[in-house]
N, C-alpha and C. Protein backbone atom coordinates (compact mmCIF):
# COMPACT_ATOMS: atom_id res chain seq x y z
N UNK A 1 7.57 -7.37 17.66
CA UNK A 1 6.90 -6.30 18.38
C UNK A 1 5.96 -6.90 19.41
N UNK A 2 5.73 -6.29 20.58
CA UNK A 2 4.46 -6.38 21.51
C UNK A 2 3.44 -5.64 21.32
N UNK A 3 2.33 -6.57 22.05
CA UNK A 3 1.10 -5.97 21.33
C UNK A 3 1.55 -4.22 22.28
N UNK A 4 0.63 -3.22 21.48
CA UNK A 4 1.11 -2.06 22.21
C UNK A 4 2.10 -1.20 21.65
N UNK A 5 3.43 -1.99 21.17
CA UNK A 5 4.44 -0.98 20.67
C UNK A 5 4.45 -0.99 19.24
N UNK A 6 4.71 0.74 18.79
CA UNK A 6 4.33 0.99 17.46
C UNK A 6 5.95 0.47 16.76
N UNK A 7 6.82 0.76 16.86
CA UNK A 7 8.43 0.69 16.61
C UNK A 7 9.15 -0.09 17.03
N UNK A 8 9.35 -1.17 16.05
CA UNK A 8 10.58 -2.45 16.67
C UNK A 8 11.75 -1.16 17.00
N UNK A 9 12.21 -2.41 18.33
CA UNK A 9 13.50 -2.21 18.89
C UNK A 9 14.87 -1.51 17.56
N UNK A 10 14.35 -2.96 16.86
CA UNK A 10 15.51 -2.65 15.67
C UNK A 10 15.64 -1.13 15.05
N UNK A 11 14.24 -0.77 14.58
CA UNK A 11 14.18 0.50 14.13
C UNK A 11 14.29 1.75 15.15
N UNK A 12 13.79 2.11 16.13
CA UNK A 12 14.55 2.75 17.27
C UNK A 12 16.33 3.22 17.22
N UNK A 13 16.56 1.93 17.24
CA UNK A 13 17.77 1.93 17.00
C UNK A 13 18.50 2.49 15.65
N UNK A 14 17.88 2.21 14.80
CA UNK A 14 18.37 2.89 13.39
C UNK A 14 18.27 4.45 13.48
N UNK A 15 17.24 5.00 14.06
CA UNK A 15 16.35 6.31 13.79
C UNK A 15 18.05 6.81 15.12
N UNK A 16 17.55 6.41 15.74
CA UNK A 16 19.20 7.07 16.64
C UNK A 16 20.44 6.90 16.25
N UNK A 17 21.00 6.18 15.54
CA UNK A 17 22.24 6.22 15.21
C UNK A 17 21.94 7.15 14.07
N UNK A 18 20.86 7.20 13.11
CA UNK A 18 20.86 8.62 11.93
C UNK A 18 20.80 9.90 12.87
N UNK A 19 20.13 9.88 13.42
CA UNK A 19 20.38 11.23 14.44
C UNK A 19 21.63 11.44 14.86
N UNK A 20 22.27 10.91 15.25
CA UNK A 20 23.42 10.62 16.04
C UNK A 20 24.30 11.43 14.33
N UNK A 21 24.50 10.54 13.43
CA UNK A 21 25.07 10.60 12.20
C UNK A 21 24.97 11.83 11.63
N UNK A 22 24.05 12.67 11.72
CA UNK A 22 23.62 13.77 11.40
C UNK A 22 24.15 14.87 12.12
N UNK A 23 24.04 14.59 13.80
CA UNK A 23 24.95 15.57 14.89
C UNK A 23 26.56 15.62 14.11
N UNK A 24 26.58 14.68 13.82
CA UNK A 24 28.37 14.65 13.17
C UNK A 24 28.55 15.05 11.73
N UNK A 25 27.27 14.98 11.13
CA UNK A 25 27.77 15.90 10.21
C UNK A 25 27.58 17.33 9.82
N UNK A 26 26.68 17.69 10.89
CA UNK A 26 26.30 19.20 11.03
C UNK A 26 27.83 19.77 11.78
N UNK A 27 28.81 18.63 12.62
CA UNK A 27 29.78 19.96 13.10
C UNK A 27 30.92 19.91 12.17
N UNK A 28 31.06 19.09 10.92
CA UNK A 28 32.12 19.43 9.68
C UNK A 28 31.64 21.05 9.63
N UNK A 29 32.75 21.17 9.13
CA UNK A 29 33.08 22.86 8.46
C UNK A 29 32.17 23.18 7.79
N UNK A 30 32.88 22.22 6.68
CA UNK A 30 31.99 22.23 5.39
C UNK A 30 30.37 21.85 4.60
N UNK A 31 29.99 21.53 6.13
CA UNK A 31 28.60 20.64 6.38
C UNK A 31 27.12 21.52 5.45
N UNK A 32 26.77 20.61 4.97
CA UNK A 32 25.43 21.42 4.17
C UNK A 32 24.41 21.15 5.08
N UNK A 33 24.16 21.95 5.67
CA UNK A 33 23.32 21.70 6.81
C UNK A 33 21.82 21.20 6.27
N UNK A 34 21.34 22.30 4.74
CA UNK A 34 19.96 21.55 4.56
C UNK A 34 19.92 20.15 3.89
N UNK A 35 20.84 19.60 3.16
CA UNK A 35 20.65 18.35 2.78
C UNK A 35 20.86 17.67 4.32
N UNK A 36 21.81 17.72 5.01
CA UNK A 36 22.15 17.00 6.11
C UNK A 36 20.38 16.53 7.25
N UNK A 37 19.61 18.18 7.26
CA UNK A 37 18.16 17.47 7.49
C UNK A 37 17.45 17.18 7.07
N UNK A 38 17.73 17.66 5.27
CA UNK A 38 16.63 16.60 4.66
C UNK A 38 16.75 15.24 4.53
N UNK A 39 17.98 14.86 4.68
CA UNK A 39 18.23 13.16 4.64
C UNK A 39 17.65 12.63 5.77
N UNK A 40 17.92 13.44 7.32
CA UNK A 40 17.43 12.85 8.57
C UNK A 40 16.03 12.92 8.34
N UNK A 41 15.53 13.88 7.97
CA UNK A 41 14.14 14.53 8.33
C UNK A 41 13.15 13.04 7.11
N UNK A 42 13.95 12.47 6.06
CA UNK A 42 13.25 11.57 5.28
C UNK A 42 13.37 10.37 5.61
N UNK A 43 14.48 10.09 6.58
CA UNK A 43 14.50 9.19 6.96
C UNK A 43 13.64 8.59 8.37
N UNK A 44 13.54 9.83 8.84
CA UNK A 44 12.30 10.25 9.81
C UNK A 44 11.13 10.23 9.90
N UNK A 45 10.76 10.54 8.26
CA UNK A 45 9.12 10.44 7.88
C UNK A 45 9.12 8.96 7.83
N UNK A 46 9.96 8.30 7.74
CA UNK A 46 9.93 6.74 7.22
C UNK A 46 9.69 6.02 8.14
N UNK A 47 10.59 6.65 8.97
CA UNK A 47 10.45 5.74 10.95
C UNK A 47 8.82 5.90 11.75
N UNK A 48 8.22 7.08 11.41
CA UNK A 48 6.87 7.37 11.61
C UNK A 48 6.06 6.56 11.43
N UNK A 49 6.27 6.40 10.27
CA UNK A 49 5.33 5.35 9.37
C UNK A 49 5.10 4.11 10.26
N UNK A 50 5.97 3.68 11.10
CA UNK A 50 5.46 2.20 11.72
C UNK A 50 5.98 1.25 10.85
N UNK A 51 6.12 0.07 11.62
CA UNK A 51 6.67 -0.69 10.91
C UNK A 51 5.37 -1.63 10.12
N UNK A 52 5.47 -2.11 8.94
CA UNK A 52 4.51 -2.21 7.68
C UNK A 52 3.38 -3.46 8.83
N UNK A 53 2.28 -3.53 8.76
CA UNK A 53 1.55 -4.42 9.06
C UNK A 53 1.34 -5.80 8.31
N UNK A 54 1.55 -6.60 9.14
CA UNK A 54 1.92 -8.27 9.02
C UNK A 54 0.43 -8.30 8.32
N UNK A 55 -0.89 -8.09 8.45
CA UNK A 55 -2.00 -8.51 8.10
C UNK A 55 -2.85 -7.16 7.86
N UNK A 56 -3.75 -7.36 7.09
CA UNK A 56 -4.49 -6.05 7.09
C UNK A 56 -5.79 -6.34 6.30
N UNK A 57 -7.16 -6.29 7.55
CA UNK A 57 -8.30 -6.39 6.91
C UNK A 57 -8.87 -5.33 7.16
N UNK A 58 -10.53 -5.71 6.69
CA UNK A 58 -11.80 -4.98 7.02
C UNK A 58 -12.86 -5.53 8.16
N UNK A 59 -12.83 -4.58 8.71
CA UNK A 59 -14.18 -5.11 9.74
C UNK A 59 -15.21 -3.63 9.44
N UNK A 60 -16.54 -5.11 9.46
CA UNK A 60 -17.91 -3.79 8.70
C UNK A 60 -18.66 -4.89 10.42
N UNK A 61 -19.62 -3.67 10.73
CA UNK A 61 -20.71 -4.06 11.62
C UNK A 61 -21.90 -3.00 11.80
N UNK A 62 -23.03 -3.54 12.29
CA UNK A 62 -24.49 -3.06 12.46
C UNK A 62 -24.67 -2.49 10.73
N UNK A 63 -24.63 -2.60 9.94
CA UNK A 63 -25.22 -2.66 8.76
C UNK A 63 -26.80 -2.56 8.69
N UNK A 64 -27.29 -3.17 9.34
CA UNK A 64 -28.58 -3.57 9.20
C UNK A 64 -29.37 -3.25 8.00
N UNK A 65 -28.80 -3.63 6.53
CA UNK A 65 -29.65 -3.84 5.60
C UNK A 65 -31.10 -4.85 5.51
N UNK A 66 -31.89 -4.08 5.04
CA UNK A 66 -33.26 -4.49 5.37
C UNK A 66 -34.37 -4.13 4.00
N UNK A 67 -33.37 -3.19 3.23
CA UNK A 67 -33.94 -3.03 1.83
C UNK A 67 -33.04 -2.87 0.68
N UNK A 68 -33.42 -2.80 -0.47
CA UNK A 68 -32.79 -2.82 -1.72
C UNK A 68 -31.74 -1.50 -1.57
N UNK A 69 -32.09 -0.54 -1.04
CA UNK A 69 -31.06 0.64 -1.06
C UNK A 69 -30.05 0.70 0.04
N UNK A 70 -30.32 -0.48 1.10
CA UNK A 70 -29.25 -0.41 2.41
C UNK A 70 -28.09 -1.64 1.74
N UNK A 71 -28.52 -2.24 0.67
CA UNK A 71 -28.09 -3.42 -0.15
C UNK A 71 -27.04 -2.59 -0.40
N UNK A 72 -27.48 -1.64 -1.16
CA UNK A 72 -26.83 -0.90 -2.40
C UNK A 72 -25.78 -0.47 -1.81
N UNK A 73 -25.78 0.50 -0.55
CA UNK A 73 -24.63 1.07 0.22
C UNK A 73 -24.00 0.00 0.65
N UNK A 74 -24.75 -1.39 1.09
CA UNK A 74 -23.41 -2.23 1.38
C UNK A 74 -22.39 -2.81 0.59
N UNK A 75 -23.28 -2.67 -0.83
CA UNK A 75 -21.88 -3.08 -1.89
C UNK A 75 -21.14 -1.61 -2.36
N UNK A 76 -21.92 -0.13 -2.28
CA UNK A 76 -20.82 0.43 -2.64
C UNK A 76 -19.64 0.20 -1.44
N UNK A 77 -19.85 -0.01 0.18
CA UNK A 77 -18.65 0.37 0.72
C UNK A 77 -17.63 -0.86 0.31
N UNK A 78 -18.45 -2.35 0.02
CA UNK A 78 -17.55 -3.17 -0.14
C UNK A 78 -16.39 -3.00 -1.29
N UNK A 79 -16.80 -1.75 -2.22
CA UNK A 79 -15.92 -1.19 -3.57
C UNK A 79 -15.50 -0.29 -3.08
N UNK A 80 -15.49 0.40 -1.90
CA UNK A 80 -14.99 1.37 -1.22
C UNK A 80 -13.67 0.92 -0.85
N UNK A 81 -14.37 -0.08 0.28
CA UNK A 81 -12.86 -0.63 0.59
C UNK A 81 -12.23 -1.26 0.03
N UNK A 82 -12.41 -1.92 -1.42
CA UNK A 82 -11.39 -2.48 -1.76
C UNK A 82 -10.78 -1.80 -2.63
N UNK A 83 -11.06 -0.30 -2.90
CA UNK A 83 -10.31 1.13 -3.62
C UNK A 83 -9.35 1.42 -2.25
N UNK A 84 -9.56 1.45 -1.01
CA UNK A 84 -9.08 2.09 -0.25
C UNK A 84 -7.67 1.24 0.36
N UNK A 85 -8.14 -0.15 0.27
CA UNK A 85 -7.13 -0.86 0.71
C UNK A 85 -7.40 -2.31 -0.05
N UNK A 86 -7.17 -2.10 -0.73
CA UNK A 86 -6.97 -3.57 -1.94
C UNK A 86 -6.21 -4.65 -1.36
N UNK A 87 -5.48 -4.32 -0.62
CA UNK A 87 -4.15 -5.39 -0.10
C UNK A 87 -5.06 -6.12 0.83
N UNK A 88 -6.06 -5.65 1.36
CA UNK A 88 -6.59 -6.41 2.52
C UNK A 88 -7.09 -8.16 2.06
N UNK A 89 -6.42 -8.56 3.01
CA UNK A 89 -6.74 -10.03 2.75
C UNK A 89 -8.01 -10.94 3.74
N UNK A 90 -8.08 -9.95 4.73
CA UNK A 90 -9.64 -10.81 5.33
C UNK A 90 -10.80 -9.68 5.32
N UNK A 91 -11.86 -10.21 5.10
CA UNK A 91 -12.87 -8.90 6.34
C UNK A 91 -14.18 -9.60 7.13
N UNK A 92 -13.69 -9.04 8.63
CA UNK A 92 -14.53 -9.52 9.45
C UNK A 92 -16.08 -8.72 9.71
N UNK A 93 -17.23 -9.24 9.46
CA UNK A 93 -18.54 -9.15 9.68
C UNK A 93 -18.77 -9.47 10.98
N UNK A 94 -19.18 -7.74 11.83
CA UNK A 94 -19.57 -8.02 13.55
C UNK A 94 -20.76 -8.06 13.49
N UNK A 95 -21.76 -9.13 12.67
CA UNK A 95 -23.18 -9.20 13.49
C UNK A 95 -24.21 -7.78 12.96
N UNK A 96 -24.99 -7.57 13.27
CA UNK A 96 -26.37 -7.03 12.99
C UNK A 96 -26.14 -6.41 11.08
N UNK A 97 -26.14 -7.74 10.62
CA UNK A 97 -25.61 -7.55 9.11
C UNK A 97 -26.99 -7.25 8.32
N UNK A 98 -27.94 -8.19 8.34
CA UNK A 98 -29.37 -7.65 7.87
C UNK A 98 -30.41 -7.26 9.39
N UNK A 99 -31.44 -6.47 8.83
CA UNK A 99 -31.89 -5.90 9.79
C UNK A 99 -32.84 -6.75 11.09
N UNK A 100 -33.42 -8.21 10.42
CA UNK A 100 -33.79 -8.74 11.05
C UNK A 100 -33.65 -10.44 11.10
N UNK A 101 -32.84 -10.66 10.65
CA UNK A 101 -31.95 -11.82 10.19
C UNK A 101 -33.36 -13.02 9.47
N UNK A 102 -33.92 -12.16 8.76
CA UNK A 102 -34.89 -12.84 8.18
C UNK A 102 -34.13 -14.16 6.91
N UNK A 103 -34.44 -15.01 6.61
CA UNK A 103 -33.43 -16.19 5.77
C UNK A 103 -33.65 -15.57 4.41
N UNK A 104 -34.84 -14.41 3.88
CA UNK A 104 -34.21 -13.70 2.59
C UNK A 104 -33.62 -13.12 2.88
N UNK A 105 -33.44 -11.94 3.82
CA UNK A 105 -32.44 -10.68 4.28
C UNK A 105 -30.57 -11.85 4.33
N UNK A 106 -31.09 -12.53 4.85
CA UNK A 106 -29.43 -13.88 4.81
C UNK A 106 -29.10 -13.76 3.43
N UNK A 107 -29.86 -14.31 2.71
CA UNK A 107 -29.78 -14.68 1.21
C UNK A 107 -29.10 -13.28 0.29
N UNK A 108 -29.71 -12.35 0.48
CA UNK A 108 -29.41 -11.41 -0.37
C UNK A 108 -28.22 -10.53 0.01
N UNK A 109 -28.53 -10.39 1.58
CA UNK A 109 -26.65 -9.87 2.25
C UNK A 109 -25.66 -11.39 1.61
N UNK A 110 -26.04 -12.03 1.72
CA UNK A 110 -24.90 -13.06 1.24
C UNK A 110 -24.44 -12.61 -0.16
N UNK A 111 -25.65 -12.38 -1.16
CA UNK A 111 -25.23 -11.97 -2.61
C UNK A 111 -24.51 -11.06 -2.86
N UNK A 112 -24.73 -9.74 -1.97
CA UNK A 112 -24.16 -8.66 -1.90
C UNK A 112 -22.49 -9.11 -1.59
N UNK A 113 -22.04 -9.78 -0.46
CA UNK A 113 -20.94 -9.95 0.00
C UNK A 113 -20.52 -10.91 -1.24
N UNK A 114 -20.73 -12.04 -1.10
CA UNK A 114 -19.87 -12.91 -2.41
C UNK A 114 -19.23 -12.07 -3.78
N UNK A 115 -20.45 -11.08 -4.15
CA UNK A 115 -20.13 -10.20 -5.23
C UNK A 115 -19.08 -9.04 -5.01
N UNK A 116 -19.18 -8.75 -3.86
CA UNK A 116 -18.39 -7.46 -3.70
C UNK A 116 -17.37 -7.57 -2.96
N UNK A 117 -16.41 -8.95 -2.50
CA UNK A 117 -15.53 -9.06 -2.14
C UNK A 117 -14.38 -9.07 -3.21
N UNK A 118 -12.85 -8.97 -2.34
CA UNK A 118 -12.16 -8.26 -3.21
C UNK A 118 -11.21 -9.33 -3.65
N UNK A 119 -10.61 -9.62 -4.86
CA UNK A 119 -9.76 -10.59 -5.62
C UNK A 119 -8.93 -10.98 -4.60
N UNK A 120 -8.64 -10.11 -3.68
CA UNK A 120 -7.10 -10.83 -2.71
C UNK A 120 -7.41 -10.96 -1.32
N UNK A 121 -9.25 -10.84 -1.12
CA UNK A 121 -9.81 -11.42 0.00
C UNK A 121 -9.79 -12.80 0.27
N UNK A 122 -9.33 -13.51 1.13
CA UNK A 122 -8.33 -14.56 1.77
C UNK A 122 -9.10 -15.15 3.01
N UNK A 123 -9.88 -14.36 3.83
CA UNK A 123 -10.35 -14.74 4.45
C UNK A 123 -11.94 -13.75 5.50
N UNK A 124 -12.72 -14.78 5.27
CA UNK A 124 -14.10 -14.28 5.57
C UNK A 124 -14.59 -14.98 7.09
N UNK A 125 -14.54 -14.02 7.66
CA UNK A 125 -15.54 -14.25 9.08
C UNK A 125 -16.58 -13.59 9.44
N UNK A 126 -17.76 -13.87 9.78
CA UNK A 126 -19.06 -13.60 9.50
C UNK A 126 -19.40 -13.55 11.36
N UNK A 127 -19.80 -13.27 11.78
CA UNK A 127 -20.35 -13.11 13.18
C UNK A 127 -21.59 -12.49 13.55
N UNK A 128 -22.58 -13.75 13.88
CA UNK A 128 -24.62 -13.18 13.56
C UNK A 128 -24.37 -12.00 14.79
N UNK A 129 -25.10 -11.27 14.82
CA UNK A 129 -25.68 -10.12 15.76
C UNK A 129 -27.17 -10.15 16.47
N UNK A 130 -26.87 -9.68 17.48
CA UNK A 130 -28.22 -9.76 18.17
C UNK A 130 -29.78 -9.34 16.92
N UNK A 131 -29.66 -8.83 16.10
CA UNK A 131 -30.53 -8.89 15.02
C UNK A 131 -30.48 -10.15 14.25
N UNK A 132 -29.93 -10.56 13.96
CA UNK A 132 -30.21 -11.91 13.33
C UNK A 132 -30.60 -13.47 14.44
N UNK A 133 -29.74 -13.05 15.94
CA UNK A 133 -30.11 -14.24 16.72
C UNK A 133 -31.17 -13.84 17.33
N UNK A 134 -31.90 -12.75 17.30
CA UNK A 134 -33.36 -12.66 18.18
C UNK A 134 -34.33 -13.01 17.18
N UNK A 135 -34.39 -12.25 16.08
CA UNK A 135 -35.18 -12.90 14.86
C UNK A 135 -36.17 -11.57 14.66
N UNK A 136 -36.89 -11.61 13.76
CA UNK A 136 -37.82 -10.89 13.22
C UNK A 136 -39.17 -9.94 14.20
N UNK A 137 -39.58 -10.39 14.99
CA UNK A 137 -40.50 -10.54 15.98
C UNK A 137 -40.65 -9.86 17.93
N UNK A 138 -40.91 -8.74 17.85
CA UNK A 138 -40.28 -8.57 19.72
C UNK A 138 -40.14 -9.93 20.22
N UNK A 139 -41.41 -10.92 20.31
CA UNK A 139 -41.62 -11.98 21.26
C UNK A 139 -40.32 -12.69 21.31
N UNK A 140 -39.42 -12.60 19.99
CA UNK A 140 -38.72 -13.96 19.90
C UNK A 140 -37.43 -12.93 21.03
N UNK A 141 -37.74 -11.55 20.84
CA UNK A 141 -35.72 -10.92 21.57
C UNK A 141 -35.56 -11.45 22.66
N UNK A 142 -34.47 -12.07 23.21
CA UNK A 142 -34.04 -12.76 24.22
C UNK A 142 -33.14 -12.20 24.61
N UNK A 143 -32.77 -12.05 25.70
CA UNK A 143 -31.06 -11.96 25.81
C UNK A 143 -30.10 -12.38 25.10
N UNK A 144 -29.98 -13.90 25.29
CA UNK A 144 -28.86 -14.70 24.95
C UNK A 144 -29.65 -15.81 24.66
N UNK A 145 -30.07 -15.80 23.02
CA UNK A 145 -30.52 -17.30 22.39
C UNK A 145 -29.94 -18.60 22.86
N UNK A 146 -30.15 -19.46 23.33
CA UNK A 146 -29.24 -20.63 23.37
C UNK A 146 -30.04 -22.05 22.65
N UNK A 147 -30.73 -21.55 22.05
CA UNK A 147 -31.57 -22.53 20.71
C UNK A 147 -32.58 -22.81 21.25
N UNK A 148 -33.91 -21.59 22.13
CA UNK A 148 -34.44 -21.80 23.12
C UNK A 148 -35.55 -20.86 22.22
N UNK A 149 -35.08 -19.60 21.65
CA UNK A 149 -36.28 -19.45 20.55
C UNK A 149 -36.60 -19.66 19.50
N UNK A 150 -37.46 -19.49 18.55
CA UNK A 150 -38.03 -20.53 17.63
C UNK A 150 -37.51 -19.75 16.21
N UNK A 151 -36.53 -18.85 16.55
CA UNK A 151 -35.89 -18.34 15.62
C UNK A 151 -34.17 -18.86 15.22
N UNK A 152 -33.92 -18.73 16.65
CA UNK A 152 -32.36 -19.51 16.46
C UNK A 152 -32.50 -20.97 15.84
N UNK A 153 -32.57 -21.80 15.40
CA UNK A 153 -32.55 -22.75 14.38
C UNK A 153 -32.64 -22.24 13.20
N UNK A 154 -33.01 -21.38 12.50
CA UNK A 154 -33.47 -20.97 11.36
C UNK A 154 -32.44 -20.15 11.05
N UNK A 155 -31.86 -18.99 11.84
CA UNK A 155 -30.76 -18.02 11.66
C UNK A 155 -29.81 -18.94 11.64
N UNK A 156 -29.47 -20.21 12.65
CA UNK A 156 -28.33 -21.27 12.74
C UNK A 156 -27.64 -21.78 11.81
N UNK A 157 -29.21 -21.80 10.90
CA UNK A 157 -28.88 -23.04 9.96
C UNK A 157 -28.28 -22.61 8.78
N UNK A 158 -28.58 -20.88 8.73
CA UNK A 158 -28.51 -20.21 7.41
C UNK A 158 -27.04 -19.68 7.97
N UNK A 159 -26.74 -19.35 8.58
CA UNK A 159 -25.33 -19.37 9.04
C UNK A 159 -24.13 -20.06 8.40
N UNK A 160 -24.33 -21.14 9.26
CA UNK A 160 -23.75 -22.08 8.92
C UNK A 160 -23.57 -22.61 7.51
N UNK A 161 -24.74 -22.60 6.98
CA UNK A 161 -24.89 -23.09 5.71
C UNK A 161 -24.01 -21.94 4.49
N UNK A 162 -24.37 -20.96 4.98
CA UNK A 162 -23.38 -19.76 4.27
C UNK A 162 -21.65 -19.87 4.73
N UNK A 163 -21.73 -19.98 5.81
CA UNK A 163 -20.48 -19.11 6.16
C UNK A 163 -19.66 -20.23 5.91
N UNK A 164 -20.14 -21.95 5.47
CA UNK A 164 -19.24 -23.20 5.11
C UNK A 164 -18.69 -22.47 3.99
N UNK A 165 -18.92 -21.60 2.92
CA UNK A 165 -17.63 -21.78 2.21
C UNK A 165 -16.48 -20.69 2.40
N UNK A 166 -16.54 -20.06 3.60
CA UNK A 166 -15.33 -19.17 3.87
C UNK A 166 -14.76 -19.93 5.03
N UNK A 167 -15.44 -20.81 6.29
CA UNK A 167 -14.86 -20.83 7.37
C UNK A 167 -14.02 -22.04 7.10
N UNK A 168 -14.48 -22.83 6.30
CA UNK A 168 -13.55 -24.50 5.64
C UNK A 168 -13.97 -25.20 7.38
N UNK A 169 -13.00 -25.47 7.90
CA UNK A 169 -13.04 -26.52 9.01
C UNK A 169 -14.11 -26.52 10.08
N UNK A 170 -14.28 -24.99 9.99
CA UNK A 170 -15.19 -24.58 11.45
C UNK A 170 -16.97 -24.06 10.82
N UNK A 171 -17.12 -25.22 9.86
CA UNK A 171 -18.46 -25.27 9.24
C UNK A 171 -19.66 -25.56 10.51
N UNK A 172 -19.21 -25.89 11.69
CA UNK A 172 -19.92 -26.61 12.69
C UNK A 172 -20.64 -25.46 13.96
N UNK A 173 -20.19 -24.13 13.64
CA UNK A 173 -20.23 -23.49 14.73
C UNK A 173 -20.66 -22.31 14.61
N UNK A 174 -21.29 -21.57 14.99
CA UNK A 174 -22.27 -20.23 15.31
C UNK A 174 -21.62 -19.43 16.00
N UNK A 175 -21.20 -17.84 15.43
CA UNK A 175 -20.75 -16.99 16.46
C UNK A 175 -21.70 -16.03 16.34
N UNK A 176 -21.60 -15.64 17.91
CA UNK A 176 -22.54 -13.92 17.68
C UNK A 176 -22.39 -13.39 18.90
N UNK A 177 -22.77 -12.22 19.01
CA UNK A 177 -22.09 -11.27 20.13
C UNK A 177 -23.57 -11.49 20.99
């Protein structure tokens, strides 16, 4: 498939020759016309469906837990989603995960996530948010940290230091929007 198209070629093609198959058997004599569309019509609901997805995660963002009860909702949704879609094998974290990327607020969103990820979660990507790279403080909000306020080292380090046991190779590097 290309990015963009919902229906391989291949299946297209199937869904028309049953159509097609169906025109021919609606003009027999003897043709049962309602089984004849309930076979198309199920084979139809099937073609709808899309063809099954190669990968299938979670992406959670702006969270901004900042207390014991924004904790709480972040582990019920993490049992949310893994009631809703168990199969999912990654989930990506967009940034503003605790409210002020304070290194306890790190610590305890970390506890929350380690605990409430799901048995057939496979892969974890974490991405700081302008709340965690500006830091605690108006003085420190910047635009675009580039290890220039006296907060980015501290959010860097806790980063990194966390996100080494999901990222394996790419222990070396800081993302954030």
């Amino acid at each position: 498939m290309t990015a963009g198209e919902r229906y391989s070629a291949e299946a297209i093609e199937t869904m028309k020759a049953s159509v097609a198959q169906a025109k021919e058997d609606l003009k027999a004599e003897d043709a049962d016309r309602t089984a004849v569309y309930a076979a198309v019509m199920d084979e139809y609901e099937e073609f709808m469906e899309g063809t099954p997805a190669n990968l299938s995660f979670h992406v959670v963002s702006d969270l901004h837990t900042s207390s014991d009860a924004s904790l709480n909702l972040f582990e019920t949704a993490l049992a949310d989603m893994n009631t809703v879609n168990p199969d999912a094998k990654a989930i990506l974290l967009a940034g503003d995960l605790p409210q002020n990327g304070k290194p306890e607020e790190m610590t305890k969103f970390y506890e929350k996530l380690d605990a409430g990820l799901g048995e057939k979660t496979e892969g974890v990507f974490v991405c700081m948010g302008n709340q965690e790279m500006r830091g605690p403080t108006s003085s420190q909000w910047e635009d675009r940290p580039a290890g220039v306020n006296a907060h980015y080292p501290i959010i860097s380090a806790s980063c990194l230091e966390n996100n080494g046991k999901y990222m394996g190779e790419q222990t070396d590097k800081v993302y954030y929007d």
